[in-house]
PDB file of N, CA and C in Angstrom:
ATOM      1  N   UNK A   1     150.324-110.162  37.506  1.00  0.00           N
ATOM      2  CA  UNK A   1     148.974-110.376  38.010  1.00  0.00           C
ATOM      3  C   UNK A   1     148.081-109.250  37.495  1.00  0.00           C
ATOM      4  N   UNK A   2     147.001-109.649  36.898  1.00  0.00           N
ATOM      5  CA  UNK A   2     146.388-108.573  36.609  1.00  0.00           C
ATOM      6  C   UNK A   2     145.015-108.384  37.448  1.00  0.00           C
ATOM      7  N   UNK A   3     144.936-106.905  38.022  1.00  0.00           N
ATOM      8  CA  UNK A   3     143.793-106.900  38.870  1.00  0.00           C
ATOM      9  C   UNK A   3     142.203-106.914  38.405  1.00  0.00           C
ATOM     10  N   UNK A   4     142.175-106.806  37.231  1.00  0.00           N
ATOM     11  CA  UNK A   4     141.069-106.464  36.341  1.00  0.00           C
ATOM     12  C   UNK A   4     140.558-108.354  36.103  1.00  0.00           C
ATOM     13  N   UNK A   5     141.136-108.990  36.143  1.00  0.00           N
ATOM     14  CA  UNK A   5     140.920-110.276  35.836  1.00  0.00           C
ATOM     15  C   UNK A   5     140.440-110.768  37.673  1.00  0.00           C
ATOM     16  N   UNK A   6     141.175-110.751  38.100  1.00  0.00           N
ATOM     17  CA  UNK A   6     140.885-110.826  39.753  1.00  0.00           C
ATOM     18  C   UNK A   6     139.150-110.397  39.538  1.00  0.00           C
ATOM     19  N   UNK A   7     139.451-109.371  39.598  1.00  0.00           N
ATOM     20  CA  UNK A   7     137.737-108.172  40.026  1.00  0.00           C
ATOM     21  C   UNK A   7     136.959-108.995  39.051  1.00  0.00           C
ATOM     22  N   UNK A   8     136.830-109.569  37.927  1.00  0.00           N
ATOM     23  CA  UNK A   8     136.175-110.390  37.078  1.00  0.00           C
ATOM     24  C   UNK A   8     136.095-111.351  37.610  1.00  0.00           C
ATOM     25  N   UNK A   9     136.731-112.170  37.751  1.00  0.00           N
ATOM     26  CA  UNK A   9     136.396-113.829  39.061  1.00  0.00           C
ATOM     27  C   UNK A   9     135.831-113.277  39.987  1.00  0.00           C
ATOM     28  N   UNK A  10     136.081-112.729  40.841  1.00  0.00           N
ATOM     29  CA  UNK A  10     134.710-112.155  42.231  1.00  0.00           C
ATOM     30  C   UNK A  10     133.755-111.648  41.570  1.00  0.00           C
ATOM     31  N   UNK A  11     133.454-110.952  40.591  1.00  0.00           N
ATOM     32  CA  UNK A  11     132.317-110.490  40.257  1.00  0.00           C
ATOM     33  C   UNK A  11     131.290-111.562  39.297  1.00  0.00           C
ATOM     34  N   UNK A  12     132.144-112.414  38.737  1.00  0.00           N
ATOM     35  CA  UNK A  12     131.686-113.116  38.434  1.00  0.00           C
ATOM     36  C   UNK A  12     130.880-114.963  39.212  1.00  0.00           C
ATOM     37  N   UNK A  13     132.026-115.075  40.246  1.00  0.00           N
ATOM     38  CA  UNK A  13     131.844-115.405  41.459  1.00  0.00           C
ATOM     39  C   UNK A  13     130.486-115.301  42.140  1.00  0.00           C
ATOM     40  N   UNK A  14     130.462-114.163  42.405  1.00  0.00           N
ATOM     41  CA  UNK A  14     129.249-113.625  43.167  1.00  0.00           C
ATOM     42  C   UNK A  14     128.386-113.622  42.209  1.00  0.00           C
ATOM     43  N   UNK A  15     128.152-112.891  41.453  1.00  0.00           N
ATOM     44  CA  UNK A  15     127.060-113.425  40.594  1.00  0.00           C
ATOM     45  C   UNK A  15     126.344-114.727  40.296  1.00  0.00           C
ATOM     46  N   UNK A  16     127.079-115.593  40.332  1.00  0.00           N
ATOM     47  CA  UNK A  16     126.697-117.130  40.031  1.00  0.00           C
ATOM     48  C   UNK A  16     126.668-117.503  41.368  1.00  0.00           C
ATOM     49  N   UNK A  17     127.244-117.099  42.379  1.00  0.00           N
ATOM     50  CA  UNK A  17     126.531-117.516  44.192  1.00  0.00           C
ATOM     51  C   UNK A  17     125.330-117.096  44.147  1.00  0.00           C
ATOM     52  N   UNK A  18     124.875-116.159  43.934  1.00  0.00           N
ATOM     53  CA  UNK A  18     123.768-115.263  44.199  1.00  0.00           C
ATOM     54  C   UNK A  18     122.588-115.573  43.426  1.00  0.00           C
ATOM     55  N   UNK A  19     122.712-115.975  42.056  1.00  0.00           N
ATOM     56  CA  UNK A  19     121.756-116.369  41.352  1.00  0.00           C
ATOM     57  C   UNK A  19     121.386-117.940  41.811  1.00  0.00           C
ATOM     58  N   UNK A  20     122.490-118.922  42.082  1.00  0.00           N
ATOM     59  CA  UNK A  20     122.128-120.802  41.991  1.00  0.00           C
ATOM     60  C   UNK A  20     121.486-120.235  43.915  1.00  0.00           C
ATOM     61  N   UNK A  21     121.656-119.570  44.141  1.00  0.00           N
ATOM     62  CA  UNK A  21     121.378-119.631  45.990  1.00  0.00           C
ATOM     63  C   UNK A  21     119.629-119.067  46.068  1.00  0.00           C
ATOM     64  N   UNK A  22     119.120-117.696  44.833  1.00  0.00           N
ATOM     65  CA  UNK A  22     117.777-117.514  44.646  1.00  0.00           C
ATOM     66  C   UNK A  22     116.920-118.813  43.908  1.00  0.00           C
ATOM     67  N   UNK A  23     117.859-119.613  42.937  1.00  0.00           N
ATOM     68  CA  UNK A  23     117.093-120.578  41.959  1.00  0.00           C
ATOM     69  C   UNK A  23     116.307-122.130  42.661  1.00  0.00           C
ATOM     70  N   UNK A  24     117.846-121.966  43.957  1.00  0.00           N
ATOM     71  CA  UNK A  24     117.942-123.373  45.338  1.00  0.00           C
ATOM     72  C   UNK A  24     116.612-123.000  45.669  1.00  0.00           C
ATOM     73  N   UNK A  25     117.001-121.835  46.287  1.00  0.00           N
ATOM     74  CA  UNK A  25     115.958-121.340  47.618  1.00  0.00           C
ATOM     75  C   UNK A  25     114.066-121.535  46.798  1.00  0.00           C
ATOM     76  N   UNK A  26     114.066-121.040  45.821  1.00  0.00           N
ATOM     77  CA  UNK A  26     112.946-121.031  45.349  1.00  0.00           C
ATOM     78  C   UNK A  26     112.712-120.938  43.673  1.00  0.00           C
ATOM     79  N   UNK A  27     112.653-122.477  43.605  1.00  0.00           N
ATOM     80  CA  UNK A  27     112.499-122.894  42.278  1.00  0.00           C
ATOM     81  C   UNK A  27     111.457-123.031  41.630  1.00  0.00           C
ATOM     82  N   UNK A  28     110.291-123.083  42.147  1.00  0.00           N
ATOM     83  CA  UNK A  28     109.229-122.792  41.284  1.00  0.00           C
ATOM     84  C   UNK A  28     108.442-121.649  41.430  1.00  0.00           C
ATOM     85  N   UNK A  29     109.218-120.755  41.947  1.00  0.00           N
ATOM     86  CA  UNK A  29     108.539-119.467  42.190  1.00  0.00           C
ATOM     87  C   UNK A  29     108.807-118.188  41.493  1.00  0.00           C
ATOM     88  N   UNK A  30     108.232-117.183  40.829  1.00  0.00           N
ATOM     89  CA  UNK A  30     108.739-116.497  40.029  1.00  0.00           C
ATOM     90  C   UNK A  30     107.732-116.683  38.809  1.00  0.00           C
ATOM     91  N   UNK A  31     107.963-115.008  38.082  1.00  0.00           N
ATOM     92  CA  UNK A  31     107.186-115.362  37.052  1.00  0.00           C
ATOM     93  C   UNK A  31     108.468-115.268  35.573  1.00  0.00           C
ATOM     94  N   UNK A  32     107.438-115.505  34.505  1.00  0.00           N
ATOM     95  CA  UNK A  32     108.935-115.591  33.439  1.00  0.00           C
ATOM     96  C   UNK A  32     109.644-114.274  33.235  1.00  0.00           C
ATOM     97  N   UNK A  33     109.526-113.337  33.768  1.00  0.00           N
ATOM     98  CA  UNK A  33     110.609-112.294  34.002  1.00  0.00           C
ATOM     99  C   UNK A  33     111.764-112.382  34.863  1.00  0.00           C
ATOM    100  N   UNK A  34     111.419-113.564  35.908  1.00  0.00           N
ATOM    101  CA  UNK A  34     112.293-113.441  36.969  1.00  0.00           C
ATOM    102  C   UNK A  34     113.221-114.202  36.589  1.00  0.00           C
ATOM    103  N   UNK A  35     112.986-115.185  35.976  1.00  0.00           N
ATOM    104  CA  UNK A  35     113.622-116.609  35.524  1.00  0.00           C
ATOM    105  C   UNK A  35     114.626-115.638  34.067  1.00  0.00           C
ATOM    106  N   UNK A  36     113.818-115.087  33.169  1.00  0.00           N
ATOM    107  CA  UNK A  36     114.712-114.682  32.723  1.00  0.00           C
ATOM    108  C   UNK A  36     115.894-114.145  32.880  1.00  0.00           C
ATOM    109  N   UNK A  37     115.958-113.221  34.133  1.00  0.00           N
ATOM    110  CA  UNK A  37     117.265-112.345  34.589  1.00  0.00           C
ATOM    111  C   UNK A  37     117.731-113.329  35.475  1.00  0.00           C
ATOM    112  N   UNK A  38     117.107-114.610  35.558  1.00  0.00           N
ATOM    113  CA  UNK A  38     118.136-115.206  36.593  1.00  0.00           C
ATOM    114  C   UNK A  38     118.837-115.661  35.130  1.00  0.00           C
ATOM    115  N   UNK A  39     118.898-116.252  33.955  1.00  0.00           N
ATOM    116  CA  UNK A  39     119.256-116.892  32.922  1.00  0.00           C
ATOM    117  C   UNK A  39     120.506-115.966  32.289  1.00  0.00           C
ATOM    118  N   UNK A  40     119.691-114.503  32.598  1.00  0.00           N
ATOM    119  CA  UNK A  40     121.111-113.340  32.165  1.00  0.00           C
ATOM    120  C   UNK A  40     121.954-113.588  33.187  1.00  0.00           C
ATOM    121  N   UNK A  41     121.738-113.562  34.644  1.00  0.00           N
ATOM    122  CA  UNK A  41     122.701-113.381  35.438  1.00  0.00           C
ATOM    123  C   UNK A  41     123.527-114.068  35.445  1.00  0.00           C
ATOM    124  N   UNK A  42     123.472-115.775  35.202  1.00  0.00           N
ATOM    125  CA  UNK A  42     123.970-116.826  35.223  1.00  0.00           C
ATOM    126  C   UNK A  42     124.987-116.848  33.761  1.00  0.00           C
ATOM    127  N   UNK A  43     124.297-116.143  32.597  1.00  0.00           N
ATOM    128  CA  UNK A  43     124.795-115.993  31.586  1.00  0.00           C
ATOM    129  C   UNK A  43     126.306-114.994  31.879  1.00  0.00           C
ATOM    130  N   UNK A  44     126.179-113.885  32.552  1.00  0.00           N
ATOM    131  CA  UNK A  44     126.721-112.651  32.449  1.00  0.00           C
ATOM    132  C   UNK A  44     127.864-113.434  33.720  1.00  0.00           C
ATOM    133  N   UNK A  45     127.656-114.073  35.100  1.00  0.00           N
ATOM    134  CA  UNK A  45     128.337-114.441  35.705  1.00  0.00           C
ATOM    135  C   UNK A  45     129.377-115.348  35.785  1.00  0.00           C
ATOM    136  N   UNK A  46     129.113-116.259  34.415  1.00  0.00           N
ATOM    137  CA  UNK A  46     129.690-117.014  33.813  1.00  0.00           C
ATOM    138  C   UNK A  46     130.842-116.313  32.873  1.00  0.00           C
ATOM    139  N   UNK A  47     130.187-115.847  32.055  1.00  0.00           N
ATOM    140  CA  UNK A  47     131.360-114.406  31.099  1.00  0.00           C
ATOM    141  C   UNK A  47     132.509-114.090  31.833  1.00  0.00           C
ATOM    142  N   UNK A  48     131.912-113.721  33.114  1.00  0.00           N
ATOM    143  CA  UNK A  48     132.970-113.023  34.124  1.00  0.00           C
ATOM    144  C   UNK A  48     133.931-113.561  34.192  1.00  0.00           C
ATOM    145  N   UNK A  49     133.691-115.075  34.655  1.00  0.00           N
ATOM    146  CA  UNK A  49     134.047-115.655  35.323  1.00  0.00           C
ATOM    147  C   UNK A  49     135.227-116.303  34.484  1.00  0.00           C
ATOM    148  N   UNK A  50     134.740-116.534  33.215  1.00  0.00           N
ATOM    149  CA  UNK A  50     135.477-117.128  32.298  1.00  0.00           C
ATOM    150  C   UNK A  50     136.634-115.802  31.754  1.00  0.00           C
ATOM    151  N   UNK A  51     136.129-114.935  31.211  1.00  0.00           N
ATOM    152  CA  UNK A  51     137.178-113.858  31.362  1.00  0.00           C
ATOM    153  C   UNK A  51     137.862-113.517  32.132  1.00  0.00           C
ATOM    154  N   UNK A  52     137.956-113.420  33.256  1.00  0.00           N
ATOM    155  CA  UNK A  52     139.108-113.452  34.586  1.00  0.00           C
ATOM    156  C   UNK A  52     139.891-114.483  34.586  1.00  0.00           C
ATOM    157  N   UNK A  53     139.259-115.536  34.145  1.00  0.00           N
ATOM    158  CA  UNK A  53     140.232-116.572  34.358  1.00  0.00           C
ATOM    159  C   UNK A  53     141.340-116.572  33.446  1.00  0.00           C
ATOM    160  N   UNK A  54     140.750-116.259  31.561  1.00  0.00           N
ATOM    161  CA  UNK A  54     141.519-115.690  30.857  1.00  0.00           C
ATOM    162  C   UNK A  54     142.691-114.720  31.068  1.00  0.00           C
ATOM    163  N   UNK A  55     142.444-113.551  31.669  1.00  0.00           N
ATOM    164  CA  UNK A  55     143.043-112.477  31.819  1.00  0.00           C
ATOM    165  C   UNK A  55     144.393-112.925  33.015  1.00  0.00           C
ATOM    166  N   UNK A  56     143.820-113.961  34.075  1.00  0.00           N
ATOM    167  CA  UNK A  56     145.238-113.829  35.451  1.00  0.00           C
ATOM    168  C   UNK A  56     145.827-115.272  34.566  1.00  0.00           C
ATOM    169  N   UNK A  57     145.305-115.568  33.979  1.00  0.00           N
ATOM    170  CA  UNK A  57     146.469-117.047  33.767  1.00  0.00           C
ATOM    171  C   UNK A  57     146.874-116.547  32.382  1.00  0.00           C
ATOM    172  N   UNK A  58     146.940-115.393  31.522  1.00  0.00           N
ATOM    173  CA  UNK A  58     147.550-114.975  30.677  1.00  0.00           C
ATOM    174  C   UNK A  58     149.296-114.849  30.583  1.00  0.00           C
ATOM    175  N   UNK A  59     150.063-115.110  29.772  1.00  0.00           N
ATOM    176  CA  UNK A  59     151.601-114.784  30.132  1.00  0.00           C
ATOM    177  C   UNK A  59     151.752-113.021  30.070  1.00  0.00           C
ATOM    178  N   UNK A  60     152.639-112.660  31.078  1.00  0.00           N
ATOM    179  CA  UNK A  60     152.963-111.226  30.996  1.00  0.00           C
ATOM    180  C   UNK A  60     153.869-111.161  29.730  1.00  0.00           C
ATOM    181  N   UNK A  61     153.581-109.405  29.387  1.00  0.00           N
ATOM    182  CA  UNK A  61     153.944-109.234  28.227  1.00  0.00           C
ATOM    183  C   UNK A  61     155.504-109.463  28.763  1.00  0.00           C
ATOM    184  N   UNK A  62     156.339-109.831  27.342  1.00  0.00           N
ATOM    185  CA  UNK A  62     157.571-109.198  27.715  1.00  0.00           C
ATOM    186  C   UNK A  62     158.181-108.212  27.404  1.00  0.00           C
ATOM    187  N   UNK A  63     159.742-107.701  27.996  1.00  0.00           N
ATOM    188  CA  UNK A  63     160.023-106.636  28.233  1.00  0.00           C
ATOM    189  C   UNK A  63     160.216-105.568  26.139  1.00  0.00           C
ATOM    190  N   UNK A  64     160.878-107.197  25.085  1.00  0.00           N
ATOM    191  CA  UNK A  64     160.785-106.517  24.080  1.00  0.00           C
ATOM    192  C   UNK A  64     159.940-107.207  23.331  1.00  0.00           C
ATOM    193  N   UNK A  65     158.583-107.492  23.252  1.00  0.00           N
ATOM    194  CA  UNK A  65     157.829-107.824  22.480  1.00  0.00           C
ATOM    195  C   UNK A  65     156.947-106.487  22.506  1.00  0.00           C
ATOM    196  N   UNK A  66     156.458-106.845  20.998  1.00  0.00           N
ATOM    197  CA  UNK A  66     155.659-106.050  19.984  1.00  0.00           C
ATOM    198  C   UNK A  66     154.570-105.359  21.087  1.00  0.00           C
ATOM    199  N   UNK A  67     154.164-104.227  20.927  1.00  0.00           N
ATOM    200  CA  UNK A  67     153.173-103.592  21.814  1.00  0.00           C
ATOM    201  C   UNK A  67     151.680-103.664  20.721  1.00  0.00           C
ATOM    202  N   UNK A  68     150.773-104.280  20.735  1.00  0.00           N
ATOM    203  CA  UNK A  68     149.822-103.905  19.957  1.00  0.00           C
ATOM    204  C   UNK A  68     149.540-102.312  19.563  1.00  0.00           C
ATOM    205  N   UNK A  69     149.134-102.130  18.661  1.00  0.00           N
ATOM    206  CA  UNK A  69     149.254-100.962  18.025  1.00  0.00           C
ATOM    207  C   UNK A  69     150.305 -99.862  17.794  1.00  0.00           C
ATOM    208  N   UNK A  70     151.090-100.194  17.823  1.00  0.00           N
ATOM    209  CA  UNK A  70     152.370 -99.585  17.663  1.00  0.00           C
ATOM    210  C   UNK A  70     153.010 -99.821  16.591  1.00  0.00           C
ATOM    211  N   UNK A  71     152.660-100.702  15.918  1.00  0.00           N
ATOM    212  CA  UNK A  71     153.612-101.147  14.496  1.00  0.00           C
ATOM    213  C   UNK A  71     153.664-100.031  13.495  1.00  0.00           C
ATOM    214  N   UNK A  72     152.925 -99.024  13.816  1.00  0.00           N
ATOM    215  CA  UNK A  72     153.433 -98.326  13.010  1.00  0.00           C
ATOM    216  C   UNK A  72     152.920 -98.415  11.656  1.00  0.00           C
ATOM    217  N   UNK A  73     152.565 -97.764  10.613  1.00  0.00           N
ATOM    218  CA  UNK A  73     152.277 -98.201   9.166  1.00  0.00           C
ATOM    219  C   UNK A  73     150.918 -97.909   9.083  1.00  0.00           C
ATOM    220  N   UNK A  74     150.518 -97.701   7.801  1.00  0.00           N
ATOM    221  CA  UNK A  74     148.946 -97.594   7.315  1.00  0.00           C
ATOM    222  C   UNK A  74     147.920 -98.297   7.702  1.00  0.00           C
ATOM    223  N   UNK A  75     146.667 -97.762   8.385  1.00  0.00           N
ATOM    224  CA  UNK A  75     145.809 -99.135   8.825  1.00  0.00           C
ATOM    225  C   UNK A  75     144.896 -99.204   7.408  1.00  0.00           C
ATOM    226  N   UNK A  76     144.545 -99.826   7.671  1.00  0.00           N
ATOM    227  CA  UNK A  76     143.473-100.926   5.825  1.00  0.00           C
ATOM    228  C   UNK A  76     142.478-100.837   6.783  1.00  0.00           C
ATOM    229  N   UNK A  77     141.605-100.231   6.125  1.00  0.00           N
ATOM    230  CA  UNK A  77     140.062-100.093   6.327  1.00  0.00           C
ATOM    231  C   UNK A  77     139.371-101.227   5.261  1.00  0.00           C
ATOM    232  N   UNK A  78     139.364-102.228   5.211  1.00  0.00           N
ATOM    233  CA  UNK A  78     138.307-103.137   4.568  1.00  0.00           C
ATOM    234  C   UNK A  78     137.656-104.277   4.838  1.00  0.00           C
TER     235      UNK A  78
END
């Protein structure tokens, strides 16, 4: 279980409660600044949301598979 993916679904969670619950409550109100950060929030709450979900339904590593960056050897810069 990873907790970092968890904390991403609630945060992402809440974010998208919080924004569709200001947009419900009052939809034609606001000027185009407000609407914009509701568009980030919804944008950014979504990210979250979708990345957490990524991260807890991921398979755990196993015990002898490859560790990223560890292989060892020359890195190629190109």
């Amino acid at each position: 279980m990873d907790f970092l993916g968890i904390f991403l679904i609630l945060l992402g969670a809440y974010l998208l409660t919080i924004t569709i619950a200001g947009i419900v409550g009052n939809p034609a109100g606001g000027s185009v600044m407000t609407w914009f950060w509701r568009v980030v929030a919804l944008g950014l709450g979504g990210y979250c949301l979708y990345n957490g979900y990524l991260k807890v339904t991921a398979p755990p590593p196993g015990l002898l598979s490859a560790l990223p960056g560890m292989a060892g050897g020359r890195r190629k810069y190109w």
